[in-house]
Protein backbone atom coordinates (compact mmCIF):
# COMPACT_ATOMS: atom_id res chain seq x y z
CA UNK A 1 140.00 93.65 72.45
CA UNK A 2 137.86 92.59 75.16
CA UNK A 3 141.28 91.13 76.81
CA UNK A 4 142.76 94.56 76.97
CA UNK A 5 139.56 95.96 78.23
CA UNK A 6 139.84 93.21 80.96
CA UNK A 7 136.55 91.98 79.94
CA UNK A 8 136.59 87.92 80.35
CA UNK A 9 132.95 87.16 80.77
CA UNK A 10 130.97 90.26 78.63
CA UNK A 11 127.39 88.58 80.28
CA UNK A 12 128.27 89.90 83.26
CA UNK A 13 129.63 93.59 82.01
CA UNK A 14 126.26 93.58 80.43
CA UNK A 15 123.99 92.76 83.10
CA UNK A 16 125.77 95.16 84.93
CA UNK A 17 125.33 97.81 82.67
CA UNK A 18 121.86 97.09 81.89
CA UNK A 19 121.06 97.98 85.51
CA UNK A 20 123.18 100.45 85.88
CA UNK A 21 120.91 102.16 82.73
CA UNK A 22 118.10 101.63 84.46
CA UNK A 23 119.04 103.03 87.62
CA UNK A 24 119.68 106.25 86.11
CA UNK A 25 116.55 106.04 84.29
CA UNK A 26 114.59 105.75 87.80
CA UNK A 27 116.85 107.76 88.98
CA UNK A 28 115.96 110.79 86.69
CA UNK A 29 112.30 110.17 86.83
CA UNK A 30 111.88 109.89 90.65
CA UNK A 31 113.99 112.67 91.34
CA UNK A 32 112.90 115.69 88.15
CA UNK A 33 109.68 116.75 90.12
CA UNK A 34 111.27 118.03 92.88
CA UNK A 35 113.95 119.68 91.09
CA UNK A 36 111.58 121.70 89.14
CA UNK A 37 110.48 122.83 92.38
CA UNK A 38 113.85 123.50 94.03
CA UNK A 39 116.44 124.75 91.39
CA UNK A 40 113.74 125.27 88.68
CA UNK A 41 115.33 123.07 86.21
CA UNK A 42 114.17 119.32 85.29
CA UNK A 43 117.67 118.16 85.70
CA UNK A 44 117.61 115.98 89.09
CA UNK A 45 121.43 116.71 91.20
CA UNK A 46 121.27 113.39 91.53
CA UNK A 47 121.30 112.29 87.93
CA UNK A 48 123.87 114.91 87.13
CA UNK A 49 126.23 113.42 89.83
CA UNK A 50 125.34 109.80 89.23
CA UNK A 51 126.87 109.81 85.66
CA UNK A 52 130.38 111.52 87.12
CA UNK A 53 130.19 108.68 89.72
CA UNK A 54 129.75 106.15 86.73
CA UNK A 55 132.44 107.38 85.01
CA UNK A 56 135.20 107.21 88.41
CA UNK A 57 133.62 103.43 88.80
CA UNK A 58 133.86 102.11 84.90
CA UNK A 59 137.62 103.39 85.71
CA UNK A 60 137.80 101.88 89.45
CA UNK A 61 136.13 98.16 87.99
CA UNK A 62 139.11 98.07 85.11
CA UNK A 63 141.61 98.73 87.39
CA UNK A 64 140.50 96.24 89.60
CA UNK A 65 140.23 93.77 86.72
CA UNK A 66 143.63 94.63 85.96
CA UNK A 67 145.08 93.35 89.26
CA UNK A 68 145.53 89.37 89.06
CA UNK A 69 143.55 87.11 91.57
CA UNK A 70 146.31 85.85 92.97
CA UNK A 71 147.51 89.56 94.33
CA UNK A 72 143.64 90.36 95.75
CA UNK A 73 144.62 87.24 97.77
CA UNK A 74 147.84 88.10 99.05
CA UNK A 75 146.18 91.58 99.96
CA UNK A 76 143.25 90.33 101.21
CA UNK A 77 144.26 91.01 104.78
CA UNK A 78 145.69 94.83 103.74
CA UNK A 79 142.51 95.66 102.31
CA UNK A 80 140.07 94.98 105.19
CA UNK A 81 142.97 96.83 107.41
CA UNK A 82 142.41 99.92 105.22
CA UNK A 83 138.84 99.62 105.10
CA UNK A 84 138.73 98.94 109.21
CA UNK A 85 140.99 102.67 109.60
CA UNK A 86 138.80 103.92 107.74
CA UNK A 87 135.82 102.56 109.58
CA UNK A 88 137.51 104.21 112.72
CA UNK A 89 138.30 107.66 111.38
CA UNK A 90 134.48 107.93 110.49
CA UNK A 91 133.42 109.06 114.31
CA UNK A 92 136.40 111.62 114.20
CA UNK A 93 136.45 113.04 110.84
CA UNK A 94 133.02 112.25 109.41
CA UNK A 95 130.35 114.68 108.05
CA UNK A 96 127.22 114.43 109.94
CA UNK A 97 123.89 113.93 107.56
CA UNK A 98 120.33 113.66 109.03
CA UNK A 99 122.08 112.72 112.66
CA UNK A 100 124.28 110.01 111.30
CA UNK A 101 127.86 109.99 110.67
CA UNK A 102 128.77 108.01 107.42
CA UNK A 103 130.83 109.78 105.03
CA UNK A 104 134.34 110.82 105.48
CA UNK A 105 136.32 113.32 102.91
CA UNK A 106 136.16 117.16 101.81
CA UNK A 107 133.68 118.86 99.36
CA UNK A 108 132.22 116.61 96.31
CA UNK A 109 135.00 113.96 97.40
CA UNK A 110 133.54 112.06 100.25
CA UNK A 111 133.02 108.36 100.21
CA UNK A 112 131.05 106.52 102.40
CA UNK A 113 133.43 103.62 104.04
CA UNK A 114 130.45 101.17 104.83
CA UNK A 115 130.12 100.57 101.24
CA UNK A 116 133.52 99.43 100.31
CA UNK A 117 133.20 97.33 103.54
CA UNK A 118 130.81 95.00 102.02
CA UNK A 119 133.82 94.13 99.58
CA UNK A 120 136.60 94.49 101.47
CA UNK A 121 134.82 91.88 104.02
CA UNK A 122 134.40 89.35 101.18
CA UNK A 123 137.51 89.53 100.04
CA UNK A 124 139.03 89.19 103.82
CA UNK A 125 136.88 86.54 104.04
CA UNK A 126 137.55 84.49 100.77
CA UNK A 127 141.40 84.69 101.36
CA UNK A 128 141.20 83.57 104.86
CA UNK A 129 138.93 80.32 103.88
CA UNK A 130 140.87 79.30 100.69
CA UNK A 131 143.70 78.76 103.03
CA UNK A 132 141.95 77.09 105.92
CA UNK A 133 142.52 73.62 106.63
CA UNK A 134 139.49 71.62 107.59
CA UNK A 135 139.03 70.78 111.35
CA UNK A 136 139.12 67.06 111.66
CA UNK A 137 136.57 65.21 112.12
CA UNK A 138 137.47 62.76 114.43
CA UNK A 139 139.88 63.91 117.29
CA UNK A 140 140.77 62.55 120.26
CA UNK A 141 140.28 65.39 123.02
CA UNK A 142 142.56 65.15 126.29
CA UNK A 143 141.37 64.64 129.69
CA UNK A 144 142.57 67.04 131.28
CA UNK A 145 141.26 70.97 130.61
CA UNK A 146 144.77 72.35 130.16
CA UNK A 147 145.97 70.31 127.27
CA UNK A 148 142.14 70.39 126.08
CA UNK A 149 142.43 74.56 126.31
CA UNK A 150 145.92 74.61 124.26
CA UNK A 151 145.19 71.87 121.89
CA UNK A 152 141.59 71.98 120.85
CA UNK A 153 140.19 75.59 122.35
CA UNK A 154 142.76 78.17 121.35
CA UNK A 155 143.13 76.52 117.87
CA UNK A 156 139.14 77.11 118.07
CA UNK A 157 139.44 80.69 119.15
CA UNK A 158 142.38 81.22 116.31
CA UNK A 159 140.07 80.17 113.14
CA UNK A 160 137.61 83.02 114.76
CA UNK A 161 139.23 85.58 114.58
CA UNK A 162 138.55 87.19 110.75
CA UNK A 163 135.02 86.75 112.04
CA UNK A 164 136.16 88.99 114.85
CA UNK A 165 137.68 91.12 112.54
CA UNK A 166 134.82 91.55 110.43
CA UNK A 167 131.94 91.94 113.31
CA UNK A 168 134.30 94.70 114.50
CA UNK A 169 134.06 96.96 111.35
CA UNK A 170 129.88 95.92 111.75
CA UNK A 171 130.30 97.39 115.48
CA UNK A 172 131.80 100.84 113.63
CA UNK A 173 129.05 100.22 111.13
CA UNK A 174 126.23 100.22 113.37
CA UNK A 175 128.30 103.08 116.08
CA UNK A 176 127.57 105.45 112.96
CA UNK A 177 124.46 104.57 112.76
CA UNK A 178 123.83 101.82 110.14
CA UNK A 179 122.54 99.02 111.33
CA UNK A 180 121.01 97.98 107.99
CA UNK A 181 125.11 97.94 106.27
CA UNK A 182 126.29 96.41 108.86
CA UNK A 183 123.44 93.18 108.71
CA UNK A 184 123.71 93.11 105.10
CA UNK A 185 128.11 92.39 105.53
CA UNK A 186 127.02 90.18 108.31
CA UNK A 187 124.54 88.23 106.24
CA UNK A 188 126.90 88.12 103.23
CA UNK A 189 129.92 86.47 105.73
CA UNK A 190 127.43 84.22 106.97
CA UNK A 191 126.40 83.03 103.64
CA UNK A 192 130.40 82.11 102.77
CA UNK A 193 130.23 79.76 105.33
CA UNK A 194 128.57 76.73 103.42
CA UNK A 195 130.88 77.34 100.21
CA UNK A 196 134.05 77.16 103.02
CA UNK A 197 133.03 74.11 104.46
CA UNK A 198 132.96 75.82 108.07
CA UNK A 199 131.58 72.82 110.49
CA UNK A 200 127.55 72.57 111.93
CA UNK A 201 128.41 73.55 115.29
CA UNK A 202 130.35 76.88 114.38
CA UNK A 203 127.63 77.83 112.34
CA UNK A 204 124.99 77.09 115.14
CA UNK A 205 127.45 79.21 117.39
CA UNK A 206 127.41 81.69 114.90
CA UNK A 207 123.79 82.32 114.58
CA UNK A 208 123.08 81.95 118.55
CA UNK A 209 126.00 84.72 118.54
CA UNK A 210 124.71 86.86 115.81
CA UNK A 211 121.06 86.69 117.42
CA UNK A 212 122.44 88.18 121.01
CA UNK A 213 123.89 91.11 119.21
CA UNK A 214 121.31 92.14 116.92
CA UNK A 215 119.26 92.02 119.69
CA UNK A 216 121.72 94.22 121.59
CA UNK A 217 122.38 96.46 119.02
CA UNK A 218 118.03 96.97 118.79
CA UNK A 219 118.02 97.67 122.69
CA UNK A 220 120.73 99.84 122.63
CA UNK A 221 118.90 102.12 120.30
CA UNK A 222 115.27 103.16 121.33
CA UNK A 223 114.06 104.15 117.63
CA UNK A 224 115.19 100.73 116.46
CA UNK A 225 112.66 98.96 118.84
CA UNK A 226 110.25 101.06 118.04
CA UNK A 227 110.28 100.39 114.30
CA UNK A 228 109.76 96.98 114.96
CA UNK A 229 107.03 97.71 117.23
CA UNK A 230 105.03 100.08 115.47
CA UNK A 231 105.30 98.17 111.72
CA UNK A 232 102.76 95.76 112.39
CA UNK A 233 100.67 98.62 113.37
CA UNK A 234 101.23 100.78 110.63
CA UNK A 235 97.70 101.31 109.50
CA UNK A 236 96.50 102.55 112.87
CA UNK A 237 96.20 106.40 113.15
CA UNK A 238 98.95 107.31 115.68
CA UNK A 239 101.40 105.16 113.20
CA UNK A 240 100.30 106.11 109.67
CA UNK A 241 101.73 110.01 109.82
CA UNK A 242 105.03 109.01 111.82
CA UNK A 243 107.18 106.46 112.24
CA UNK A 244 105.96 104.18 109.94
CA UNK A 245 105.28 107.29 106.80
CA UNK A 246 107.65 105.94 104.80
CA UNK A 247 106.52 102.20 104.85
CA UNK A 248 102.91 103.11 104.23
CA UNK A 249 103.46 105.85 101.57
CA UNK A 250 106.10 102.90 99.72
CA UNK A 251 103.15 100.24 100.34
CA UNK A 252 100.36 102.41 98.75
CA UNK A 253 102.46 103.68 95.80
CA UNK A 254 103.66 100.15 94.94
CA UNK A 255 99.74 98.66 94.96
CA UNK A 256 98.36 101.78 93.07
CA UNK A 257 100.74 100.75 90.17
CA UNK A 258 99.04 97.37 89.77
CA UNK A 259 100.07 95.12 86.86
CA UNK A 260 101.00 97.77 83.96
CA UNK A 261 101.79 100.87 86.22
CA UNK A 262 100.35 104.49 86.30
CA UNK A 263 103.27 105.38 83.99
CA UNK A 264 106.35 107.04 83.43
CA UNK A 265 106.34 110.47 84.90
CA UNK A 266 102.80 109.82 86.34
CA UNK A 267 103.81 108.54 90.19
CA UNK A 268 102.70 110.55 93.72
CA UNK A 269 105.48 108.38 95.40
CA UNK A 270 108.67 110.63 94.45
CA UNK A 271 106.29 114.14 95.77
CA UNK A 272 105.69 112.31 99.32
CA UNK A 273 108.79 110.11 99.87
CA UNK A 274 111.77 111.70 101.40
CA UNK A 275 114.41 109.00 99.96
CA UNK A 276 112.79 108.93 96.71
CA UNK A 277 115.68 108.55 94.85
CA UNK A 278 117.99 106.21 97.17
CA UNK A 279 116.57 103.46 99.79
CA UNK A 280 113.01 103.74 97.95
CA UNK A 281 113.35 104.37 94.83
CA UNK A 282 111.65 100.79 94.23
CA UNK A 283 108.57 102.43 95.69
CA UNK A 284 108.67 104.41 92.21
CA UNK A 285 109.97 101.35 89.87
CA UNK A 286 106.86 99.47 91.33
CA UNK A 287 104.11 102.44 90.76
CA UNK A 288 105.41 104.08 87.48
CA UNK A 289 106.37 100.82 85.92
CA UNK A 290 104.08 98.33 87.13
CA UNK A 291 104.56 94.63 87.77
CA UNK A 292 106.01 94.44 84.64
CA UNK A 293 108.77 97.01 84.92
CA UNK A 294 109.43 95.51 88.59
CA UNK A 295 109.88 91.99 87.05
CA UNK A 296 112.18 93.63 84.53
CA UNK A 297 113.91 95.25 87.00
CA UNK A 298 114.24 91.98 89.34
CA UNK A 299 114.96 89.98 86.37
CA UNK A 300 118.40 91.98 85.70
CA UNK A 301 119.77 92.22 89.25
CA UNK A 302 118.68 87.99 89.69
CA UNK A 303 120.59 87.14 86.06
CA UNK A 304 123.97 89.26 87.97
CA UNK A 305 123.33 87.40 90.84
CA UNK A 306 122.82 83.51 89.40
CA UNK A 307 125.49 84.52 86.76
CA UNK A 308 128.63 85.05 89.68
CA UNK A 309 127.03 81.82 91.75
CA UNK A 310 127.34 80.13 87.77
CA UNK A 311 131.12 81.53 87.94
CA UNK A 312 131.57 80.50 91.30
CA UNK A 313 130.97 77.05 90.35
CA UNK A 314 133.23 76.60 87.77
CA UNK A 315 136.12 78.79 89.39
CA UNK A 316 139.81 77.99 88.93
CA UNK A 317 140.58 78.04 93.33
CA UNK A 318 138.70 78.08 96.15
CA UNK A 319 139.84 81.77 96.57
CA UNK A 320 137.91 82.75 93.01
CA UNK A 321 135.23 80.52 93.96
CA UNK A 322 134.79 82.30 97.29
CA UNK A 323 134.73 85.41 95.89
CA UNK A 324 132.63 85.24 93.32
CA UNK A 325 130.02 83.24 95.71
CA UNK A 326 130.53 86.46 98.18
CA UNK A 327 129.95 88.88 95.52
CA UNK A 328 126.52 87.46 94.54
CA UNK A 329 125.30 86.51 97.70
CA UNK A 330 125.65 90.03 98.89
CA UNK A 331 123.91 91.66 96.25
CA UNK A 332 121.36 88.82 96.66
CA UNK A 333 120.67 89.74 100.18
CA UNK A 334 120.67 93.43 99.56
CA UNK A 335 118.32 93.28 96.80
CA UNK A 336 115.68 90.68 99.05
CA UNK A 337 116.61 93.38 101.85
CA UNK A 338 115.62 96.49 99.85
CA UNK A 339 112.37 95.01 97.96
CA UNK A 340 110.84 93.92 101.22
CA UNK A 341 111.64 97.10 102.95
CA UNK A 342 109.89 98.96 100.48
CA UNK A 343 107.01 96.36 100.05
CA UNK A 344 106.74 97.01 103.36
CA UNK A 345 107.29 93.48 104.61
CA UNK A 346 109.80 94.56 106.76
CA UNK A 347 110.32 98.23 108.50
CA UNK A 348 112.29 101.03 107.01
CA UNK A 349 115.54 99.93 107.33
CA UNK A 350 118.26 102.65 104.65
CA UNK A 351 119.96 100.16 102.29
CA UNK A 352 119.95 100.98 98.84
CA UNK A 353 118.81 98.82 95.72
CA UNK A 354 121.89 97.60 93.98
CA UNK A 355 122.72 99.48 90.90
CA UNK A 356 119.34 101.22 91.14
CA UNK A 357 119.39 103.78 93.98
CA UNK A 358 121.30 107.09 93.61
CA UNK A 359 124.87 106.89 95.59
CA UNK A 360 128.31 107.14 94.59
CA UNK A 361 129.96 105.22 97.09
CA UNK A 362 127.41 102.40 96.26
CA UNK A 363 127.73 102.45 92.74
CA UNK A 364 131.53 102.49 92.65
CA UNK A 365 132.30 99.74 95.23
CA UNK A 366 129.44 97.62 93.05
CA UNK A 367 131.80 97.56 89.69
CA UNK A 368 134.77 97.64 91.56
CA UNK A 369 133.12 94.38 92.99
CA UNK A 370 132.56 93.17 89.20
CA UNK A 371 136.05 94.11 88.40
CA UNK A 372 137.43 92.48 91.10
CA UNK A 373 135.25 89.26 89.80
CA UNK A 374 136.72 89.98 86.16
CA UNK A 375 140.13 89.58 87.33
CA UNK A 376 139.12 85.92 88.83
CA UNK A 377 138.24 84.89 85.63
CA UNK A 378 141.34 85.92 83.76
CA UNK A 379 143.31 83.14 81.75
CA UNK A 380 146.16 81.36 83.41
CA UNK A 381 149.08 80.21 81.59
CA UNK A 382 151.23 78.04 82.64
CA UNK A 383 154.25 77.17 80.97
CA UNK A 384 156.14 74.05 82.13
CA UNK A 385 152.27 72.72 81.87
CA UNK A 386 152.17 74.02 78.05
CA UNK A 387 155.65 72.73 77.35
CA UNK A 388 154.62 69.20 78.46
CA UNK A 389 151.55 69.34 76.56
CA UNK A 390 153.01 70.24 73.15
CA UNK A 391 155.66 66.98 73.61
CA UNK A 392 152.41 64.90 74.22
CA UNK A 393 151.29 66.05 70.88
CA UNK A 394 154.37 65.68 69.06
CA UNK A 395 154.38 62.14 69.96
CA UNK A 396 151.58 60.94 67.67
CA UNK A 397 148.04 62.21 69.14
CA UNK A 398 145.91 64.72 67.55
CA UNK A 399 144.73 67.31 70.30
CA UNK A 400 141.76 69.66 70.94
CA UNK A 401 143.35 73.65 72.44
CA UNK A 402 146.37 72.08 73.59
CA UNK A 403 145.02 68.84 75.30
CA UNK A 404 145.80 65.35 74.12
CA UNK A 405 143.55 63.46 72.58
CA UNK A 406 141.85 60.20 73.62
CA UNK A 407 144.00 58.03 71.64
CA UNK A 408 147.14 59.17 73.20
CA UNK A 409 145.83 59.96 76.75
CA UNK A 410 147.77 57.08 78.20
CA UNK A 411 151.17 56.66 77.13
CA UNK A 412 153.47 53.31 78.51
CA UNK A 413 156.77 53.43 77.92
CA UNK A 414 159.48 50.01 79.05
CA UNK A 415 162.29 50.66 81.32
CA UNK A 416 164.45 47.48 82.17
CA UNK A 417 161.37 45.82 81.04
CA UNK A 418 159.44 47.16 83.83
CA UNK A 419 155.83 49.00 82.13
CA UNK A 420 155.39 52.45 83.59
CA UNK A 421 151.97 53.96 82.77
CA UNK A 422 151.32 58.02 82.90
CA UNK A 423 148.02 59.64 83.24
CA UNK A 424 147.43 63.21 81.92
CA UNK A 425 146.77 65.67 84.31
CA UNK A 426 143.18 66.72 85.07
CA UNK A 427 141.87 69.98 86.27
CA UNK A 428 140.85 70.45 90.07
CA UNK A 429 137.24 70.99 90.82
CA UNK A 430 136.14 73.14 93.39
């Protein structure tokens, strides 16, 4: 049953759904009050259209965990192509929302393509590395800078480029704006490098790279700088009604709520936040719920997170093991990323809480990224493999699912009274 539901580790379909229950929970009880106001009923719009976004992602993760591993691989390239057009046609057919362009479609079916980015990226990424030879170690570099630029410079530049590729969609990202999106997919690529082996000195590149353009990106905007700025002086009078209102109102509704929490129901943080429902809806897990109920909370999205980097470990290929690794290290960061915005640690930044937060676009590209881990874990059979195990059996040896048992796992056979031994094959570790 659970093969034809494309279920092959239920732990992680139930984690998932555990905090997908209580993000609508939070997601109700942040968001009732003001629709009592507004439309006079205690039905929050954004309950009502979470649950028909549920339903199109429960259908988008099986169908994702009906496509084999093998295919995401060959496709890896075609789906961050698709996701990069679509990172393009945002600025020309997107639908502007409180002076940002992020969403692209018509009427209830819009999508926001900086979501599916986050996966798209880590699958780009985990084909591209599970095919990448490792630079060698010891080379002998020319003399002269010609044959130093065509043997050992432009085969540098080459293994670059799907990092190119990917800070590109970022640069769309952030052109929208969305700076916090487009650190989060950076972050995530960053953290595949240590599974793919990528050498110390790219990485130190990398992060002297990555720090120039943050920086840029800050300076370019004004607002962004000022965030920053202002934060550490978010207490002072000119600060606490402005800029930093969301930060301080998060802050105070999180330490009202202490260790058990003012209650279901009983928060001030959903009537004074403006995102109450989306990038802080943690402000109301924290007060309502407590320590406790945060813990809880934290507790479900850290067992998804250690369960793929458990998977990831004992993956088939280093494409599966990529992937998986990508997948929870990217809703790692974004959880770390969220909590601390609203704990105020760092400023108001717009990234949802995984699973949590109210947001179709998030919610669907999250399962579709736990279908797409399903379908890593799927059996493989291999015949000519299963053919050659049942003769091993046959020939005397008791055996365990298929494998040969101790007794028999060397058998010598005499040719021309030369003794040829042959070892049983053993699985690759990643």
């Amino acid at each position: 049953m659970t093969k034809k539901l494309r279920i092959y580790d239920p732990v992680l379909l139930i984690l998932g759904a555990v905090a997908t229950g209580l993000g609508l929970l939070f997601i109700f009880d942040a968001g009732y009050a003001r629709a009592i106001q507004s439309q006079k009923t205690g039905l929050p719009p954004e309950f009502q259209s979470q649950l028909i976004f549920l339903l199109i992602a429960a259908g988008a993760s099986w169908w994702a965990a009906s496509i084999p591993s093998v295919s995401w691989k060959k496709w890896s390239k075609l789906a961050w192509v698709i996701n990069l057009l679509l990172l393009m046609a945002v600025p020309i057919f997107g639908h502007q929302l409180n002076g940002a362009k992020r969403w692209i479609g018509y009427g209830i079916f819009t999508i926001q393509p900086a979501e599916f980015a986050k996966l798209a990226a880590i699958i780009y990424l985990a084909g591209y590395f599970a095919d990448r030879k490792a630079w060698p170690q010891k080379i002998k570099y020319p003399k002269h800078w010609i044959s130093k630029m065509d043997n050992v410079w432009i085969p540098k530049l080459m293994r670059c480029f799907p990092a190119i590729w990917v800070m590109i969609g970022v640069a769309f990202i952030e052109y929208e704006p969305d700076l916090g999106t487009g650190a989060v997919i950076a972050a995530t690529g960053f953290a595949m490098f240590f599974p793919a082996r990528v050498t110390t000195k790219s990485i130190y590149a990398s992060v002297v790279v990555a720090a120039i353009l943050c920086t840029g990106a800050m300076l370019k905007e004004p607002y962004r700088v000022q965030r920053f700025t202002h934060h550490i002086q978010r207490w002072k009078d000119e600060n606490f009604d402005e800029l930093e209102f969301q930060s301080v109102q998060a802050e105070l509704a999180i330490s009202s709520g202490g260790v058990p929490g003012v209650g279901l129901g009983a928060g001030r943080a959903k009537h004074v936040l403006p995102a109450t429902t989306t990038d802080f809806i943690w402000a109301t897990v924290g007060e309502e719920s407590g320590l406790w109920g945060s813990v809880i909370v934290l507790s479900v999205l850290g067992g998804i997170v250690f369960r793929l980097l458990y998977l990831a470990r004992i993956a088939k290929n280093r494409f599966d093991m990529l992937l998986l690794f990508g997948v929870g290290s990217w809703i790692g960061i974004q959880t770390c990323v969220n909590v601390m915005m609203a704990n105020a640690f760092l400023p108001a930044i717009g990234i949802p809480l995984p699973f949590i937060s109210s947001g179709g676009s998030s919610l669907i590209a999250l399962w579709m990224a736990l279908g797409v881990c399903q379908a890593t874990l799927a059996p493989v059979q291999d015949k000519p493999k299963q053919i050659k195990q049942k003769r091993t059996s046959k020939s005397g040896g008791f055996s365990f699912g298929g494998y040969p048992s101790r007794s028999k796992a060397k058998s010598s056979t005499t040719l021309n009274r030369l003794k040829v031994t042959s070892k049983p094959d053993r699985r690759e570790r990643v």
